[in-house]
Protein backbone atom coordinates (compact mmCIF):
# COMPACT_ATOMS: atom_id res chain seq x y z
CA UNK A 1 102.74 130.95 74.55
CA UNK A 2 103.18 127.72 76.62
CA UNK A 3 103.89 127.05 79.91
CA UNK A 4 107.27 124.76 81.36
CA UNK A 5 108.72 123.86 84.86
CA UNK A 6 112.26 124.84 85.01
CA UNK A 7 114.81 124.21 87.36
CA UNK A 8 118.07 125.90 88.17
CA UNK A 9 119.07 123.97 91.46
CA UNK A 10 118.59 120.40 93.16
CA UNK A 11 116.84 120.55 96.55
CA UNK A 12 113.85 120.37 97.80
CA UNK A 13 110.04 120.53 95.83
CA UNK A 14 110.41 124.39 95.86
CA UNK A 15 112.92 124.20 93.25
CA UNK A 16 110.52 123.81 90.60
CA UNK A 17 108.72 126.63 88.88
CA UNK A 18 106.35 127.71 86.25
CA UNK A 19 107.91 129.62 83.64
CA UNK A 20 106.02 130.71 80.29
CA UNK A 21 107.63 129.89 76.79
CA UNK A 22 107.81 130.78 73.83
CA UNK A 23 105.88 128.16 70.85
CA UNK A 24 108.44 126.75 68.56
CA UNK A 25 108.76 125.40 64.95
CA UNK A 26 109.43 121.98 65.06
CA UNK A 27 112.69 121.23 63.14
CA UNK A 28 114.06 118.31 61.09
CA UNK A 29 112.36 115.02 62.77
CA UNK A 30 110.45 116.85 65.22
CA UNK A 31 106.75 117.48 66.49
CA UNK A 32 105.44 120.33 68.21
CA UNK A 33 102.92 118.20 70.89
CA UNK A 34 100.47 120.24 72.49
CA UNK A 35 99.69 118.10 75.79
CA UNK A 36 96.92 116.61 78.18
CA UNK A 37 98.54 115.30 80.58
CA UNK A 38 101.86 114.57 82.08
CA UNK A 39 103.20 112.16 84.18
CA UNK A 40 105.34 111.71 87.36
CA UNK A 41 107.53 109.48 87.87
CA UNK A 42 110.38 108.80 90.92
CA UNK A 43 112.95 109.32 88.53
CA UNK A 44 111.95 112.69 88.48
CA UNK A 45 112.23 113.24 92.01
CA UNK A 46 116.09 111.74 92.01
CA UNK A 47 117.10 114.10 89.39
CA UNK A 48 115.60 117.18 91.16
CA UNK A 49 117.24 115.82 94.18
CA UNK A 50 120.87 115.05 92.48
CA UNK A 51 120.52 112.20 93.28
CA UNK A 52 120.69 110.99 89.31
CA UNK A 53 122.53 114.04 87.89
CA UNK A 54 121.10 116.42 84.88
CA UNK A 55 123.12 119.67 83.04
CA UNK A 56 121.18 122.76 85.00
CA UNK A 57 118.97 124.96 84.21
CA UNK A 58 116.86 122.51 83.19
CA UNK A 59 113.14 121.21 82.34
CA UNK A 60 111.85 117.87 84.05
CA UNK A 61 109.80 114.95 83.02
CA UNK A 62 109.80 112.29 80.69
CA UNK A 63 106.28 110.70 80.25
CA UNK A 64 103.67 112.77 78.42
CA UNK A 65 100.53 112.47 76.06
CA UNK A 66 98.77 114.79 73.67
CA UNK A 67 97.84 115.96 70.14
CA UNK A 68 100.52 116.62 67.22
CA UNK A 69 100.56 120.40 66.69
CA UNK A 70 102.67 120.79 63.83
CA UNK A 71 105.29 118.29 62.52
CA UNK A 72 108.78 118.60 60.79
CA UNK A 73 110.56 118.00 57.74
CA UNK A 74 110.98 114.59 57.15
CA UNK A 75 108.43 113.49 59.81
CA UNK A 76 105.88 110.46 58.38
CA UNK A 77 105.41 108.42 61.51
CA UNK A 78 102.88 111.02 62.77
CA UNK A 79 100.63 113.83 61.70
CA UNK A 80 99.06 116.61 62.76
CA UNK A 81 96.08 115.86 65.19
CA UNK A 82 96.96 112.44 65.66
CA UNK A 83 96.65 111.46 69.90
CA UNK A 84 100.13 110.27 71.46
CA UNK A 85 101.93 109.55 74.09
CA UNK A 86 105.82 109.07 75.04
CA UNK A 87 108.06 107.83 77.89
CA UNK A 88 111.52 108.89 77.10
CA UNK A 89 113.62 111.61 76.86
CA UNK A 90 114.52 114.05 76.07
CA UNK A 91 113.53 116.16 79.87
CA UNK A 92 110.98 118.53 79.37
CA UNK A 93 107.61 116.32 79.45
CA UNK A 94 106.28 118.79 82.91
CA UNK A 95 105.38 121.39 80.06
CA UNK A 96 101.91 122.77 77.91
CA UNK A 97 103.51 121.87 74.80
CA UNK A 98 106.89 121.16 73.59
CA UNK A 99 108.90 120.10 71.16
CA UNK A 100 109.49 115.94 70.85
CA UNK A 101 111.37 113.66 68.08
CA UNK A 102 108.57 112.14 66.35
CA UNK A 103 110.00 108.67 66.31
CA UNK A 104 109.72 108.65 70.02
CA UNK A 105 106.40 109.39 69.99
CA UNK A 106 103.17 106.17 70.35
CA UNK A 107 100.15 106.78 68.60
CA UNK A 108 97.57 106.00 71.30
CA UNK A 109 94.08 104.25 70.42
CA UNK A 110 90.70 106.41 71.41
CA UNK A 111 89.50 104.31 73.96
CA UNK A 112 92.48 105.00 76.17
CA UNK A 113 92.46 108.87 77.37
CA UNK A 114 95.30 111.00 77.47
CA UNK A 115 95.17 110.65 81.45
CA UNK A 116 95.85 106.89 81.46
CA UNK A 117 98.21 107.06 78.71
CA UNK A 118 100.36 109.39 80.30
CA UNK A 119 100.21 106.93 83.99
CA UNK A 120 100.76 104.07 82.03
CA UNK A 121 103.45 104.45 79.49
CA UNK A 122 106.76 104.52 81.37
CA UNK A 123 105.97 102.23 84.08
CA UNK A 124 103.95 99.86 81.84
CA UNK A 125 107.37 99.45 79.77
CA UNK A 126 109.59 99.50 82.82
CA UNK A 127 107.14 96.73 83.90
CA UNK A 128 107.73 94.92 80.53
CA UNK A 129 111.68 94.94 80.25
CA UNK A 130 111.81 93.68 84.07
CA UNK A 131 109.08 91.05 83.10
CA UNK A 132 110.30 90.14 79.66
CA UNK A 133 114.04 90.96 79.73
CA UNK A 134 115.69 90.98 82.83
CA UNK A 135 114.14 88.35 84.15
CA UNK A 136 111.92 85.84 82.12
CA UNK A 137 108.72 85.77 84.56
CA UNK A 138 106.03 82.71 83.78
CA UNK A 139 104.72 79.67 85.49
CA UNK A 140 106.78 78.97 87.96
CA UNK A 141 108.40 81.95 89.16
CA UNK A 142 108.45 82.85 92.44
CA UNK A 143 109.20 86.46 92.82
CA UNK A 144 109.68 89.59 95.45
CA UNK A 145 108.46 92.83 94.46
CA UNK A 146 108.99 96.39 96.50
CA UNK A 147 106.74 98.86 96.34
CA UNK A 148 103.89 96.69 95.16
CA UNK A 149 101.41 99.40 95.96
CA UNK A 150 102.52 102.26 94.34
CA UNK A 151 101.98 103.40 90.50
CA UNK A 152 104.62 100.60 89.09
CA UNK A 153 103.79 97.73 91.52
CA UNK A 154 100.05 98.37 90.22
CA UNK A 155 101.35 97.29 86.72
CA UNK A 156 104.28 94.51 87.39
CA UNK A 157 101.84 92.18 89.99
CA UNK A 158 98.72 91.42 87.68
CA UNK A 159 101.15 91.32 84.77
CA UNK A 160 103.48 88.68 86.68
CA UNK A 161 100.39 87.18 87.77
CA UNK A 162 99.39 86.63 84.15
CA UNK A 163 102.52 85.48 83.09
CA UNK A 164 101.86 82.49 85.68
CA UNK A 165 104.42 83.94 88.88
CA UNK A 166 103.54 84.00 92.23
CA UNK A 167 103.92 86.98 93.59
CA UNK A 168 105.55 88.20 97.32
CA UNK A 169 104.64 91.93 97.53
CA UNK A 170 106.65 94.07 99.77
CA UNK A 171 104.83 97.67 101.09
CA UNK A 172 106.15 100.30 103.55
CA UNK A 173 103.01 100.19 106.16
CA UNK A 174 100.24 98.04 107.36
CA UNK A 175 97.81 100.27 105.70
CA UNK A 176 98.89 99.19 102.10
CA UNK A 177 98.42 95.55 103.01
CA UNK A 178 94.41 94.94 101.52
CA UNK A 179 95.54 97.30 98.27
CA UNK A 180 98.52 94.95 97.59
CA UNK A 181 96.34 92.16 98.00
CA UNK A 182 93.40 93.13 95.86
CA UNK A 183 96.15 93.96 92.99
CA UNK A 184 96.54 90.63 92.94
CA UNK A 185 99.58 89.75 94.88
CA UNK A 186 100.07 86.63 96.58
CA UNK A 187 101.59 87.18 99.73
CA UNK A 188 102.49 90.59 101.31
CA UNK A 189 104.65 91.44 103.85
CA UNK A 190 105.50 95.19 105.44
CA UNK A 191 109.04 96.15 105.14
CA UNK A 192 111.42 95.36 108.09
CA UNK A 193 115.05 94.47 107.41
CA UNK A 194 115.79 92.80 109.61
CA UNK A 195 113.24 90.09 109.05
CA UNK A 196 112.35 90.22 105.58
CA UNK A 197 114.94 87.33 104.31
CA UNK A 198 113.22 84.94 106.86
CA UNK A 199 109.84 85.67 106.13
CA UNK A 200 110.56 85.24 102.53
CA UNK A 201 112.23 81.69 103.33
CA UNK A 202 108.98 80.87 105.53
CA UNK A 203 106.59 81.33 102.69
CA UNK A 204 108.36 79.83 100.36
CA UNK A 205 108.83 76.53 102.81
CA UNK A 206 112.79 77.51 102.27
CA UNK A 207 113.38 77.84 98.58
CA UNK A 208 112.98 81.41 98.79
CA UNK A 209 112.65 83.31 95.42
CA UNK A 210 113.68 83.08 91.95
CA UNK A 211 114.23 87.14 91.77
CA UNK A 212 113.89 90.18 93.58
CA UNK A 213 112.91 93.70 92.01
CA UNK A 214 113.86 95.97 94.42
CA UNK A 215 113.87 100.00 93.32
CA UNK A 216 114.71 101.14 97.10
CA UNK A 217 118.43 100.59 97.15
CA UNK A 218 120.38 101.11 100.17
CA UNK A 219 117.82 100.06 103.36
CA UNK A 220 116.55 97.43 101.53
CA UNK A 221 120.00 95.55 99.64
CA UNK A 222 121.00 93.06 102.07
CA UNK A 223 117.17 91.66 102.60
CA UNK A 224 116.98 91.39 99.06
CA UNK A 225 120.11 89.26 98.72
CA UNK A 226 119.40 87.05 101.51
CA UNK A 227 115.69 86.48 99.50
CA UNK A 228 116.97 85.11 96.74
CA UNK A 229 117.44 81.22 95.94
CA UNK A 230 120.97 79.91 94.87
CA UNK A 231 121.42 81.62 91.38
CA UNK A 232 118.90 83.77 92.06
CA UNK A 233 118.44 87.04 90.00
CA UNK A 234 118.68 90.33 92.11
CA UNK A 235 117.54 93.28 89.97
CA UNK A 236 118.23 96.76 91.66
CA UNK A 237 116.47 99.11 89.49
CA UNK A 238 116.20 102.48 91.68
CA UNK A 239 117.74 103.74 94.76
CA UNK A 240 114.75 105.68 96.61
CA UNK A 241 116.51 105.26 100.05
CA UNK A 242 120.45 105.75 98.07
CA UNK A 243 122.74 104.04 96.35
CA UNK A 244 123.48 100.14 98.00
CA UNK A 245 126.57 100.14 98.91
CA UNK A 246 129.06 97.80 96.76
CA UNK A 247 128.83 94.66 96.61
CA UNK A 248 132.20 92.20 96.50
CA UNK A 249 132.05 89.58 93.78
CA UNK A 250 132.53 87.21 96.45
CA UNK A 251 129.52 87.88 98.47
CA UNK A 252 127.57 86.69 95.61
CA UNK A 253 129.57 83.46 95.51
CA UNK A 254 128.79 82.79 99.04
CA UNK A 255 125.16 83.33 99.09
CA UNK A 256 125.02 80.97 96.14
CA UNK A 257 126.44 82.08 93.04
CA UNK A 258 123.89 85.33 92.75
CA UNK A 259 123.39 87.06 89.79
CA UNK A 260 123.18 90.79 90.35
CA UNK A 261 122.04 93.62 87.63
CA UNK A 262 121.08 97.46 87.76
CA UNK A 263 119.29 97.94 84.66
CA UNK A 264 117.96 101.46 83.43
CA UNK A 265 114.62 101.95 81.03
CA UNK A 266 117.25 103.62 78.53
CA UNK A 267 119.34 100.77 78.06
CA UNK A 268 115.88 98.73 77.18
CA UNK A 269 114.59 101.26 74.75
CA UNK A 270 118.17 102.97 73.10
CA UNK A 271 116.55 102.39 69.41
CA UNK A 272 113.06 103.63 68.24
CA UNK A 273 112.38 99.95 66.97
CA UNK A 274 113.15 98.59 70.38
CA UNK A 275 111.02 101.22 72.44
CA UNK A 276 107.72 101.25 69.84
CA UNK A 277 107.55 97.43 70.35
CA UNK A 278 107.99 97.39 73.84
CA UNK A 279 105.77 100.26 73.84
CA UNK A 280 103.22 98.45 71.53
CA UNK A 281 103.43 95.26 74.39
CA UNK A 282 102.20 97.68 77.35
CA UNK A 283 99.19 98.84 74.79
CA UNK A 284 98.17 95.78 73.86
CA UNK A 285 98.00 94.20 77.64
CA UNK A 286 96.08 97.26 78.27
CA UNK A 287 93.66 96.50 75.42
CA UNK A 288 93.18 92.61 76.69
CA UNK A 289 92.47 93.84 80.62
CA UNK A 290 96.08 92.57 81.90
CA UNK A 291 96.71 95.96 83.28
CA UNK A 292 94.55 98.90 83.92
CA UNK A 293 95.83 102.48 84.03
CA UNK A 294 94.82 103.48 87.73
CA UNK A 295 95.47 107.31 88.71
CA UNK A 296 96.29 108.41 92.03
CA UNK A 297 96.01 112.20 91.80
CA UNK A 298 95.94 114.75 89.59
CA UNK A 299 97.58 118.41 89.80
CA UNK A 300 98.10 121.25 87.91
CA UNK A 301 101.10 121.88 86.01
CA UNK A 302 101.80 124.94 88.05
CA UNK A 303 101.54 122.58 91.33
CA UNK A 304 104.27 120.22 90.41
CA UNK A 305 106.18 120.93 93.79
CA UNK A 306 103.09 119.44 95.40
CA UNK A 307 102.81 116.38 93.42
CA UNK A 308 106.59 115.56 93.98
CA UNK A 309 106.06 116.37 98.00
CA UNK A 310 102.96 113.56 98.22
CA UNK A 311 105.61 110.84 95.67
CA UNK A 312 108.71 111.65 98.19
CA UNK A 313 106.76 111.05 101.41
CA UNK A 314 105.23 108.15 100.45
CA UNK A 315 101.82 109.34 101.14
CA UNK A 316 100.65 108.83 97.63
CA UNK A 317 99.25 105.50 96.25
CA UNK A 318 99.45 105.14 92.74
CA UNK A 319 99.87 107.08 89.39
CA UNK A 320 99.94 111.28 89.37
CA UNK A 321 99.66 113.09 86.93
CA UNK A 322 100.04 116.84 86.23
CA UNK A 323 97.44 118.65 84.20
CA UNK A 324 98.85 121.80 82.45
C-alpha cells in the first residue's frame, strides 16, 4: 500500500488528508516511482485555496523525486532503480509512490540527493524560463525581484547575478533584509506600495529597471509598473495577494509603451523535449555552483496541512519539503 493527500474541498490547510492507496501497474508510457521526497510549492497553496481551479476530489503536488519501481510498456527513457525527479503534472506528487509518465521524469546524478532535487526542480526551471525566456537577463540588466528570500528568489538572484544583472530584491519584513543580501542581491528594499516606484527610481539614479518579476499580484501591480523603464518588461507570474486587476492597453502606452506578460511554467515546458532541456539547464548550474538547493523545512507527508500553514503565512524562508 502507499500513502496520498487527497482533497475534496478548497479552504483552509485542514482540507488536506492522508489517505492510503492501493500500488498500481504502471500502464503504456508509465512508471510506478516510489518517492523520497516531495516538494511544495505556492502553486499548491492557490489550488487548495481556488484560487487556480482543479476537478475535485483530487491529489496535490507537482514536484517530486525518487526511485523507478516498475516501468511500462513502451517505456526506454528510464528503468527500474534509476534516481529521478519531476516538476510537472500531472497532481498527485504529495504521495509515497505513484504513478508518473516516464517522459516527464529527469534522471538525477548521485551527488545531488533526493531532498535537493525535489526543492530545486520546479523553481530552478521557473527560474530558467523567466531568466532565459521571458526576459533575456545578462550584463546589463537591471532588474526587480519579489520575494527574493523565499525558495524561488534563492534560485533567480545568484543565477541573474551570474548572468551579469544587477539585482533589486524586494522582501516582506526587515528581518529578511541580511538573507536577501547574502543571496547575493544588490540592493533590497522591504515592501511598501506606496513608495516602492520611487525607491526603485532613486537607486537606479532615475532609469529605473529593465523588468520586474513580480509573483504577488494584486498589492503589489501598480509599484511594479511604475518600476519599470520606458519599454520595460513587467512579468506577473503569480498572484499570492489575488489577481491584479486589469490593466487598459492604454495605461501601458502612458507609462512608456510597457510590455506586460503572465506566463505559466506549463506554457514553457508543453513538450518533453522542451522541459528535459530546460530541466537539464537547472542541473547543470547546480553541478557548476550557480545555484545551490537550500531547504527550509522538512515535514512528513501526513503533516502537509502544516507545511502549507508556515508557506501561506509567510513565516517560512526557503524550500519545504514533505517526507512520506
Amino acid at each position: 500500500m502507499a500513502s496520498a493527500i487527497r482533497f475534496t474541498e478548497t479552504g483552509n490547510p485542514e482540507v488536506l488528508h492522508l489517505h492510503t492507496v492501493s500500488v498500481q501497474t504502471p500502464g503504456q508510457g508509465e512508471v510506478w516511482l516510489e518517492q523520497e521526497a516531495v516538494g511544495v510549492n505556492f502553486l499548491d497553496v492557490s489550488q487548495r485555496k481556488g484560487a487556480v481551479p482543479v476537478a475535485l476530489p483530487s491529489g496535490l503536488g507537482l514536484e517530486g523525486a525518487g526511485r523507478v519501481a516498475a516501468v511500462g510498456d513502451g517505456v526506454s527513457h528510464v528503468r527500474v532503480g534509476d534516481r529521478v525527479a519531476y516538476a510537472t503534472g500531472p497532481l498527485g506528487g504529495y504521495a509515497s509512490a505513484r504513478l508518473f509518465p516516464a517522459d516527464r521524469l529527469v534522471k538525477i546524478p548521485d551527488e545531488l540527493s533526493f531532498d535537493e532535487a525535489a526543492a530545486v526542480l520546479f523553481k530552478g526551471i521557473t527560474a530558467q524560463y523567466l531568466l532565459k525566456s521571458t526576459y533575456p537577463v545578462g550584463p546589463g540588466t537591471t532588474m526587480l525581484l519579489y520575494g527574493v528570500a523565499g525558495g524561488l528568489g534563492e534560485i533567480m538572484v545568484p543565477w541573474a547575478r551570474h548572468l551579469g544583472a544587477t539585482v533589486i530584491g524586494v522582501v516582506s519584513k526587515p528581518a529578511s533584509v541580511d538573507k536577501a543580501r547574502s543571496i547575493g542581491c544588490d540592493e533590497v528594499l522591504v515592501f511598501d506600495a506606496e513608495t516602492l516606484a520611487a525607491e526603485v527610481a532613486r537607486i537606479t539614479d532615475g532609469r529605473k529597471v529593465d523588468v520586474v518579476y513580480d509573483p504577488i499580484g494584486r498589492v503589489s501591480f501598480q509599484a511594479s509598473l511604475d518600476s519599470l523603464r520606458p519599454r520595460g518588461l513587467m512579468v506577473s507570474f503569480g498572484a499570492q495577494s489575488g489577481a491584479p486587476s486589469a490593466v487598459e492597453l492604454a495605461t501601458l502606452n502612458a507609462k512608456g509603451s510597457l510590455f506586460l506578460t503572465r506566463p505559466s511554467l506549463a506554457a514553457h515546458t508543453a513538450s518533453a523535449a522542451e522541459y528535459q532541456e530546460r530541466a537539464q539547464d537547472v542541473l547543470a548550474a547546480v553541478a557548476a555552483g550557480i545555484i545551490t538547493p537550500r531547504i527550509w523545512a522538512r515535514y512528513p507527508l501526513a503533516d502537509a496541512a502544516a507545511a502549507h500553514a508556515e508557506l501561506e503565512s509567510g513565516r517560512s524562508s526557503g524550500a519545504i519539503i514533505l517526507k512520506p
